[in-house]
Protein backbone atom coordinates (compact mmCIF):
# COMPACT_ATOMS: atom_id res chain seq x y z
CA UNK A 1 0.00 0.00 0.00
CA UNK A 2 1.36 3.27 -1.02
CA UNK A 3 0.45 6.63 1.03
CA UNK A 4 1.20 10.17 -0.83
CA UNK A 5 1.21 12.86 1.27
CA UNK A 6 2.85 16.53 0.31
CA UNK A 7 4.59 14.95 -2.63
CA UNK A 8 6.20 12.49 -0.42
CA UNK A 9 5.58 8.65 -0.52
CA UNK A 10 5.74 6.01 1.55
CA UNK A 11 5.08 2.09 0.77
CA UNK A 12 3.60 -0.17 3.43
CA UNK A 13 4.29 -4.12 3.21
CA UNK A 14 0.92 -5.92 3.47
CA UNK A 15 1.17 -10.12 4.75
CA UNK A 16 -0.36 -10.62 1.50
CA UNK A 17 2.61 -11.96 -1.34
CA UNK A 18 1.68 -12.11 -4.89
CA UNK A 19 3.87 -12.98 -7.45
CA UNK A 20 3.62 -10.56 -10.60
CA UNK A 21 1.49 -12.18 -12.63
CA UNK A 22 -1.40 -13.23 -9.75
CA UNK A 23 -0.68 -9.03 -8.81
CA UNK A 24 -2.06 -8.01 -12.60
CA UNK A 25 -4.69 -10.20 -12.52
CA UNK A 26 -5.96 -8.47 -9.19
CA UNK A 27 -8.08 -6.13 -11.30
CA UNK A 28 -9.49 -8.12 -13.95
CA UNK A 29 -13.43 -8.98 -13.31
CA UNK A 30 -12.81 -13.01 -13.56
CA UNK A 31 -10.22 -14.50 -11.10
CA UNK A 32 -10.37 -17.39 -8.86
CA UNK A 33 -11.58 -16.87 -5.26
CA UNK A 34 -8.16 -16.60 -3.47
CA UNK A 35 -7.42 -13.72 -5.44
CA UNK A 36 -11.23 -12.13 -4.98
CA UNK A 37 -10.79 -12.64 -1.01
CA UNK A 38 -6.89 -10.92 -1.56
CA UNK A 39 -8.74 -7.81 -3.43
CA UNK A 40 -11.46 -7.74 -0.75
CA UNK A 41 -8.83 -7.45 1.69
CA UNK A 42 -6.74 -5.05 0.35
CA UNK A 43 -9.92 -2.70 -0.46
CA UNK A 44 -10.85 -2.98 3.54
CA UNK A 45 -7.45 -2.12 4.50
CA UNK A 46 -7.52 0.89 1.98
CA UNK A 47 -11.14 2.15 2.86
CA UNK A 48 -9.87 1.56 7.05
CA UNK A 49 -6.51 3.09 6.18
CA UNK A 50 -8.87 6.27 4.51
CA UNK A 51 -10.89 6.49 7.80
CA UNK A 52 -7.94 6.80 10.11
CA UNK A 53 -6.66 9.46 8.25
CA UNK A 54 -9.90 11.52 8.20
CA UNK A 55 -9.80 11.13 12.11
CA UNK A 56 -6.28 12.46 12.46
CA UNK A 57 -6.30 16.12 13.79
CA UNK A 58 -3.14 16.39 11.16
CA UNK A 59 -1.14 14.33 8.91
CA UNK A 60 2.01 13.20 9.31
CA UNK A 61 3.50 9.70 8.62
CA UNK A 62 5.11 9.17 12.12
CA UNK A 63 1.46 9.30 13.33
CA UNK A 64 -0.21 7.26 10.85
CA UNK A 65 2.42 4.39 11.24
CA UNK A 66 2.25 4.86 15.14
CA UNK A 67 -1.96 5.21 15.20
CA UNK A 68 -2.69 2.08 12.17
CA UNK A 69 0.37 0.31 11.00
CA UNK A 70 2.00 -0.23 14.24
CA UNK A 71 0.53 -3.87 15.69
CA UNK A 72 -1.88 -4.09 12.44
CA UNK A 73 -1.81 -7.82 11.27
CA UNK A 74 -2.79 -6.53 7.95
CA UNK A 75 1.20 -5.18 7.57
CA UNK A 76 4.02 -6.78 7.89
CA UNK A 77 6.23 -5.96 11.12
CA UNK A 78 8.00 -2.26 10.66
CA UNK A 79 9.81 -0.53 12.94
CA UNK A 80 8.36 2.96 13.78
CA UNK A 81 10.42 5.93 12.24
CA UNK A 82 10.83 8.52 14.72
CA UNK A 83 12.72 10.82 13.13
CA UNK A 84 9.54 11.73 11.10
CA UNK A 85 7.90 13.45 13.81
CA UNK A 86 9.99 15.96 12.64
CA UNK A 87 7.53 16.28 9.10
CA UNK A 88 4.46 17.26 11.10
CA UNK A 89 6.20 20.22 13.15
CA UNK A 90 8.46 21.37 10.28
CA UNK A 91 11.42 22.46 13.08
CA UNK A 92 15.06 21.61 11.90
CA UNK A 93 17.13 19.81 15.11
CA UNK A 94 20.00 19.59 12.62
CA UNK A 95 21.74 22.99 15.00
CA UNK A 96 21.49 20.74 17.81
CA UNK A 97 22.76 17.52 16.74
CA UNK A 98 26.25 18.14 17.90
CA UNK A 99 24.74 18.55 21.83
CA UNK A 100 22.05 15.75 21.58
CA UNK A 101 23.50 12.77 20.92
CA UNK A 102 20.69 10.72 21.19
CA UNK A 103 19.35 11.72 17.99
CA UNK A 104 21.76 9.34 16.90
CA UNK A 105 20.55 6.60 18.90
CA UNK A 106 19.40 3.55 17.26
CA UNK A 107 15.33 2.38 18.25
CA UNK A 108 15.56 -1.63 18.10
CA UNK A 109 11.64 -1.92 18.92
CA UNK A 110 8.78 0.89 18.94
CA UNK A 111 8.61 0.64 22.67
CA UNK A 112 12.44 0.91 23.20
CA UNK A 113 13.13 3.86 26.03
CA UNK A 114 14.69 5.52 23.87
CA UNK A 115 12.19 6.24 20.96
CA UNK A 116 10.09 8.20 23.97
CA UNK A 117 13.09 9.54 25.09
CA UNK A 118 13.85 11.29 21.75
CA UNK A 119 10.63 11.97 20.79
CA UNK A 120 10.39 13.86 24.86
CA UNK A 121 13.78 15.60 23.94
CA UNK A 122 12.76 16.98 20.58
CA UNK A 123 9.16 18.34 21.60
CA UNK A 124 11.18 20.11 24.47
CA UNK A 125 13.07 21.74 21.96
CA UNK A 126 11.29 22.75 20.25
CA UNK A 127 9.30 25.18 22.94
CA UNK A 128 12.98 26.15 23.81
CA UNK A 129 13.26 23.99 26.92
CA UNK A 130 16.82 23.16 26.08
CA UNK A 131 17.95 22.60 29.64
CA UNK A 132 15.16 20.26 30.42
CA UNK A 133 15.99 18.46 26.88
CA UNK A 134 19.47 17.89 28.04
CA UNK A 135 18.14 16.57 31.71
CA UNK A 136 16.44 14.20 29.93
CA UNK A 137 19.31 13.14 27.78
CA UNK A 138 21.35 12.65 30.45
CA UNK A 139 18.99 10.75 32.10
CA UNK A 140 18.34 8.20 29.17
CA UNK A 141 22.01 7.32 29.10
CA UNK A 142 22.05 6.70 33.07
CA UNK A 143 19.31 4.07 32.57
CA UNK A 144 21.10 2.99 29.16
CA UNK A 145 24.13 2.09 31.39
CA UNK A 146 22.45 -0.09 33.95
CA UNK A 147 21.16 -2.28 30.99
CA UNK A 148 20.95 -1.38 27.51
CA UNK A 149 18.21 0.03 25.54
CA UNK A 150 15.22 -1.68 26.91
CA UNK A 151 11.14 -2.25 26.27
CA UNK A 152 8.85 -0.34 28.85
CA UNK A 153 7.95 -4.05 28.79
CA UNK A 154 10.90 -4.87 30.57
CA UNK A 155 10.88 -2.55 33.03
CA UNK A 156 8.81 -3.51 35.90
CA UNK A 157 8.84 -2.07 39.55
CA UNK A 158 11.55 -5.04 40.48
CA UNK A 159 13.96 -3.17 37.93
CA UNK A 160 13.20 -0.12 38.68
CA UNK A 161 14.08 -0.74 42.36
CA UNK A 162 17.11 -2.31 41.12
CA UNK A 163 17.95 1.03 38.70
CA UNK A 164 17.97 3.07 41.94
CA UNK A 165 19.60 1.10 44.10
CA UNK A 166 22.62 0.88 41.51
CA UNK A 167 22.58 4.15 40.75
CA UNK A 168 23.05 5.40 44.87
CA UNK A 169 25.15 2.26 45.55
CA UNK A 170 27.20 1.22 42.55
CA UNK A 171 27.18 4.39 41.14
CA UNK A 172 27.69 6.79 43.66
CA UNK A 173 24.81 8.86 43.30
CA UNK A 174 23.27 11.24 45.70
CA UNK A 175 19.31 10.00 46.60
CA UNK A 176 18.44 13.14 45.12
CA UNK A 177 20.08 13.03 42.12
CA UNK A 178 18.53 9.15 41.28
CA UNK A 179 14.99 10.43 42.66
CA UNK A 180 15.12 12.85 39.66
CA UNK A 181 16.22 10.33 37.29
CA UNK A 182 12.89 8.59 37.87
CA UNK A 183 10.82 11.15 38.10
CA UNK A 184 12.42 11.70 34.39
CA UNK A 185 12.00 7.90 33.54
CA UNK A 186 8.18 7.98 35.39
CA UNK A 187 7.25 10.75 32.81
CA UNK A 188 8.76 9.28 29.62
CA UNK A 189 6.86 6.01 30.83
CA UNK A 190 3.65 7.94 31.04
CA UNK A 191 4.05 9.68 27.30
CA UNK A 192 4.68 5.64 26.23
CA UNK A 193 1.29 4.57 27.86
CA UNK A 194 -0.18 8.07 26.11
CA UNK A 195 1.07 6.79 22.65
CA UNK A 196 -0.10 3.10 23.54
CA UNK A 197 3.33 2.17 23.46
CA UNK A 198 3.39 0.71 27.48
CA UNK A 199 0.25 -1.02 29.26
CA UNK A 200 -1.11 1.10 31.94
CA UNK A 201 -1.43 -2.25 34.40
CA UNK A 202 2.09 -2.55 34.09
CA UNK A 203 2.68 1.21 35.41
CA UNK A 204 5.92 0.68 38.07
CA UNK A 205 5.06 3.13 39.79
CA UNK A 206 2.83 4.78 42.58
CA UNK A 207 1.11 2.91 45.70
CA UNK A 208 2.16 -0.66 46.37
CA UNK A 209 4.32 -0.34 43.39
CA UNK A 210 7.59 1.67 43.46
CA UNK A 211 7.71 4.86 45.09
CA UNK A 212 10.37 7.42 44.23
CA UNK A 213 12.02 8.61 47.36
CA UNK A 214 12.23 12.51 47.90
CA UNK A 215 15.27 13.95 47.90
CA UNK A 216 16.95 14.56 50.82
CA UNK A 217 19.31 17.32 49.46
CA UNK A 218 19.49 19.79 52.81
CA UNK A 219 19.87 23.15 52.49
CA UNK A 220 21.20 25.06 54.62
CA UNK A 221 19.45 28.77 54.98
CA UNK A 222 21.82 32.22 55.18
CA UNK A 223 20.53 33.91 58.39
CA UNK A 224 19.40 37.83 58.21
CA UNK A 225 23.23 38.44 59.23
CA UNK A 226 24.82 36.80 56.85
CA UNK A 227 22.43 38.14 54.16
CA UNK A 228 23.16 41.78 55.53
CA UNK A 229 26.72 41.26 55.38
CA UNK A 230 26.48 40.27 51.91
CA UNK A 231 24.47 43.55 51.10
CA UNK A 232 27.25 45.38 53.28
CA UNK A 233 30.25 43.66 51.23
CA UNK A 234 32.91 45.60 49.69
CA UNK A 235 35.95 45.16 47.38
CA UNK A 236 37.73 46.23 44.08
CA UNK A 237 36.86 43.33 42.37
CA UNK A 238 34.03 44.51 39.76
CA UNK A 239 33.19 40.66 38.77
CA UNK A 240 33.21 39.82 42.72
CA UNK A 241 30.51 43.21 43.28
CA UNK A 242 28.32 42.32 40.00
CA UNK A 243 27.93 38.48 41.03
CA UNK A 244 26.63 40.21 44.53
CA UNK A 245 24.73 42.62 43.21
CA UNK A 246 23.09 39.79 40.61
CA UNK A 247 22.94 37.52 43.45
CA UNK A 248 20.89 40.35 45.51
CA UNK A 249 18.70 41.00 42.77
CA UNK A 250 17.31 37.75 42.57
CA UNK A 251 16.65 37.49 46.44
CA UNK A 252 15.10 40.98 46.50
CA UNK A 253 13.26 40.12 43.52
CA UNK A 254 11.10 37.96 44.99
CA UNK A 255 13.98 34.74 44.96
CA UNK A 256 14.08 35.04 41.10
CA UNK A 257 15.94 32.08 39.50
CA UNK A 258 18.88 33.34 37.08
CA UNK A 259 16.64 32.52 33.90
CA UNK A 260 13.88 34.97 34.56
CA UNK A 261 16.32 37.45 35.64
CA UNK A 262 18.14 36.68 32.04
CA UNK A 263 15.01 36.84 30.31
CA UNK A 264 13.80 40.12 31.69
CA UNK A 265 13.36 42.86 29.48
CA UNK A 266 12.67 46.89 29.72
CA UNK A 267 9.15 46.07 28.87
CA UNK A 268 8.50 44.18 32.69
CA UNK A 269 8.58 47.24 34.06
CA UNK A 270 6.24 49.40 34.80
CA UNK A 271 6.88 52.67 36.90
CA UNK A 272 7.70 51.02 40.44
CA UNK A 273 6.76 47.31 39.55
CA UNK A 274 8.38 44.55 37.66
CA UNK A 275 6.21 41.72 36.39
CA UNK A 276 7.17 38.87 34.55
CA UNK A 277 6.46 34.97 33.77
CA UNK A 278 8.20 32.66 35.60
CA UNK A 279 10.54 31.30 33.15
CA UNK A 280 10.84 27.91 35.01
CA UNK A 281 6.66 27.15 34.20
CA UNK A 282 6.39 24.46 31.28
CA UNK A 283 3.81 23.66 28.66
CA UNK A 284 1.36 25.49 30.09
CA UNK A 285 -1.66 27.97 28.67
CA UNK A 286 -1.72 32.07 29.06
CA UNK A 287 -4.72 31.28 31.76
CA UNK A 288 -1.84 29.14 34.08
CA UNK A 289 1.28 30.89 33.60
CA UNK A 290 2.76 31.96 36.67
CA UNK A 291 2.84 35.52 36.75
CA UNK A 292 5.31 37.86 39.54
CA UNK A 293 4.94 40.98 40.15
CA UNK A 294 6.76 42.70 42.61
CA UNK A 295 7.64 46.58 43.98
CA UNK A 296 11.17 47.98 42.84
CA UNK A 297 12.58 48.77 46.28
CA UNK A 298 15.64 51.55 46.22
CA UNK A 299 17.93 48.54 46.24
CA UNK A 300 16.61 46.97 43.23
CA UNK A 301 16.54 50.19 40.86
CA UNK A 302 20.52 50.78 42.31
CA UNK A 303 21.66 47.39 40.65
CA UNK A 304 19.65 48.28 37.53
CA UNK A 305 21.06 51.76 37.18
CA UNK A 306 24.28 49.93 37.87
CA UNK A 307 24.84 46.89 35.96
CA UNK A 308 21.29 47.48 33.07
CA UNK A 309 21.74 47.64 29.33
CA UNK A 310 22.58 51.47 28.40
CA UNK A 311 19.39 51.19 25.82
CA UNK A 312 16.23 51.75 27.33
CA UNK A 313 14.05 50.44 24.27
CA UNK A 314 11.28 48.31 25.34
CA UNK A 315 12.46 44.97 23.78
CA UNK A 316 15.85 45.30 25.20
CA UNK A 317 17.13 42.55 27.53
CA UNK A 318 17.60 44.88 31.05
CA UNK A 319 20.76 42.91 31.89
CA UNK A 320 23.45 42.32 29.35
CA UNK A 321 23.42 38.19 29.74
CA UNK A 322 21.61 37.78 26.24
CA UNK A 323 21.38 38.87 22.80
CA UNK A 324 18.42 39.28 20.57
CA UNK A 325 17.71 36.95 18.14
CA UNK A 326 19.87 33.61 19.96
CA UNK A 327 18.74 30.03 19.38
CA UNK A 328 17.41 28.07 22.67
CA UNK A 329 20.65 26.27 22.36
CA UNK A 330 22.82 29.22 22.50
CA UNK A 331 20.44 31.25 24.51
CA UNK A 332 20.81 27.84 26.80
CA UNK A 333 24.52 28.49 27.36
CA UNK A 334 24.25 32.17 27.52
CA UNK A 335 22.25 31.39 31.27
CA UNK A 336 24.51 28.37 32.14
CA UNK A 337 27.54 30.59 31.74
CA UNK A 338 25.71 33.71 33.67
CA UNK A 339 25.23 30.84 36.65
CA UNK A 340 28.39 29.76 36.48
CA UNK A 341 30.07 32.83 36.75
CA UNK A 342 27.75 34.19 39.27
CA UNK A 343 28.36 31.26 41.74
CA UNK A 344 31.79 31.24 41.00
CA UNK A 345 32.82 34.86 42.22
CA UNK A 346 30.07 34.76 45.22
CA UNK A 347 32.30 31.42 46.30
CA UNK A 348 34.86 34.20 46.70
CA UNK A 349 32.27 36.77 48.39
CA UNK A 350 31.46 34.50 51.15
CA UNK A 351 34.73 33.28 51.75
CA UNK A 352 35.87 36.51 52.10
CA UNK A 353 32.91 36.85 55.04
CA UNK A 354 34.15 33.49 56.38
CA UNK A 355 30.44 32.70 56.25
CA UNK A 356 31.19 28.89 55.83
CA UNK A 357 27.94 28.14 53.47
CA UNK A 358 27.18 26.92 49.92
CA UNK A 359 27.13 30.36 47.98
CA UNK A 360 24.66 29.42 45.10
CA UNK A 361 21.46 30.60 43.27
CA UNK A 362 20.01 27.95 45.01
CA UNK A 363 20.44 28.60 48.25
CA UNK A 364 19.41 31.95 47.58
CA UNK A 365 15.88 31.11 46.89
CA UNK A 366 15.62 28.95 49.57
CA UNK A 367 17.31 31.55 52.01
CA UNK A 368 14.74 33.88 51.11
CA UNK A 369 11.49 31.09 51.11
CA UNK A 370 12.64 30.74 55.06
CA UNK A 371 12.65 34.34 55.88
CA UNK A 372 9.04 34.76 54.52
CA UNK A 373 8.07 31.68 56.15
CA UNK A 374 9.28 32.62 59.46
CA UNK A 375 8.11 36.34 58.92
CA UNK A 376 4.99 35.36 57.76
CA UNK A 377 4.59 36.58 53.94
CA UNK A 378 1.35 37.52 53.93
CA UNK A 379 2.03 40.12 56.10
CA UNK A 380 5.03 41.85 54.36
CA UNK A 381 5.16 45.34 53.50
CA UNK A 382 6.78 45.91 49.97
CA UNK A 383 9.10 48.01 51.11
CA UNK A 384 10.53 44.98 53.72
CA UNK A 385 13.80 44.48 51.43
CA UNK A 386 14.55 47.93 51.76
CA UNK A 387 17.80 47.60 53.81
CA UNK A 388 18.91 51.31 53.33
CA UNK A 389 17.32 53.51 55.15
């Protein structure tokens, strides 16, 4: 059976075998009854075939092969070719092949981990989640390691016991670092059941199956001193006094993570305010985003003034981390390197205070999420932050 679509073709191997002669004859009015029962068939699977495709939202032959080829005992076995999801969304990967090696992976069987995994890794790209695509990646090849390229068949909530254990024993692994692997792995294995490519009943996970363990990844809070001698900090060093200043405009600003504040833009403000989207929300409508807005204490407006793009236009990025018109990939590193060199300088800054703590983004959010807890952040003024008087 051939299938035309966009000038492109694509031939489909029926169980039926006709030598060329019986396949002429298929069309003449007066054959034996073998042949009558073949044509019978092969009209069925053509008007069928012509019904699927009226019921598909939009064509593509990924989908097609996936929704009526794929376990159809009228074809032949075929192994489903994912890189043709790529026809229906018309998005070229080929600038990211270089950094996602698992485009190159081979798929031995549709329900191999790491056709999901691919096809999870290229939707994420293409809505510019490039971090969370490379999570992903590096999660596949962790599970590749422990045993190959496996069936969601095979992996039951024995193995995925197993896959954890090795991964905090064998491996070396922090608990928190192999929770997240499965959380990865418990997604990917709910897109397979989504795509009927994994049995819900065989679902590892959840009650009385395997539960993923949370983290246990302490972090330790900055006290009110040690953020007010950070504030307070001084030196020559004008990369040590911009990673401060970055690092206090994130915890003034609400506990910002270093994407948004990348991300920001002369436009998010307005007057005293700055509102934005939190960058970190995925795949979700206008109706869910998750909007901030918060009050530009004195403070806040200082670091602008101090360390803000020179042009004021409305589309300009307020900090000079990005440039218009980047790729997610490049736009990707652009934030990695801006983290990078922010925690690397404030190691500096708080060895300089002796203060003894991790220095990161990270604990910066969480510094600040214990000071409204124990302040109770209902009841903050919006001029709180304000540490000047």
């Amino acid at each position: 059976m051939w299938v035309t679509y966009k000038r492109k073709s694509q031939a489909y191997q029926t169980v039926f075998e006709l030598s060329e002669k019986d396949y002429e004859k298929l069309s003449s009015p007066n054959i034996n009854a073998e042949l009558r029962n073949i044509r019978l068939s092969l009209k069925a699977i053509e008007k069928d075939a012509g019904t699927h495709v009226d019921a598909m939202d939009s064509f593509s032959f990924y989908e097609f092969e996936k929704g009526f080829i794929l376990n159809n005992a009228s074809f032949k076995e075929k192994k489903l070719k994912i890189a043709s999801a790529d026809e229906k969304n018309e998005f070229d990967h080929s600038p990211y092949q270089q950094r996602f090696k698992i485009f190159d992976e081979t798929h031995p069987a549709p329900d191999s981990i790491s056709a999901t995994f691919l096809k999870f890794v290229r939707k994420k790209i293409r809505i510019g989640k490039v971090t969370t695509a490379i999570h992903y990646q590096t999660s596949y090849y962790s599970f590749k390691s422990f045993r190959g390229n496996v069936s969601f068949k095979d992996i039951s909530r024995i193995i995925v016991a197993n896959i954890y254990y090795w991964m905090t024993k064998d491996k070396g692994n922090s608990k928190t670092t192999a929770s997240i692997y499965l959380r990865c792995l418990r997604a990917i294995y709910n897109e397979a059941i989504e795509d009927n490519l994994a049995k819900k009943a065989s679902y590892p996970f959840g009650n009385r199956r395997f539960s993923i363990p949370a983290g246990r990844n302490t972090k330790k809070a900055l006290t009110e001193q040690d953020i007010e001698a950070i504030y307070y900090y001084e030196t020559d060093c004008p990369k040590k006094l911009r990673a401060r200043d970055m690092w206090l405009f994130m915890y003034f600003g609400n506990g910002m993570n270093p994407k948004d504040v990348a991300l920001l833009k002369y436009k998010n403000i307005d007057r005293d305010y700055l509102t934005f989207d939190r960058a970190k929300v995925e795949d979700t409508s206008e109706s869910q985003l998750k909007r901030v807005t918060f009050y530009l204490t004195g403070n806040l407006k200082e670091i602008i003034t101090k360390w803000a793009n020179p042009n004021t236009v409305l589309e300009t990025y307020l900090f000079p981390i990005l440039e218009p018109g980047l790729d997610p990939l490049k736009e990707s590193f652009k934030i990695d390197y801006f983290v990078a060199t922010t925690n690397k300088w404030m190691r500096q800054v708080f060895s300089d205070l002796n203060l003894g703590k991790k220095s990161n983004t990270i604990v910066e959010r969480h510094s600040l999420a214990i000071h409204l807890k124990r302040l109770g952040a209902r009841n903050i003024s919006r001029n709180h932050w304000g540490m000047s008087a």
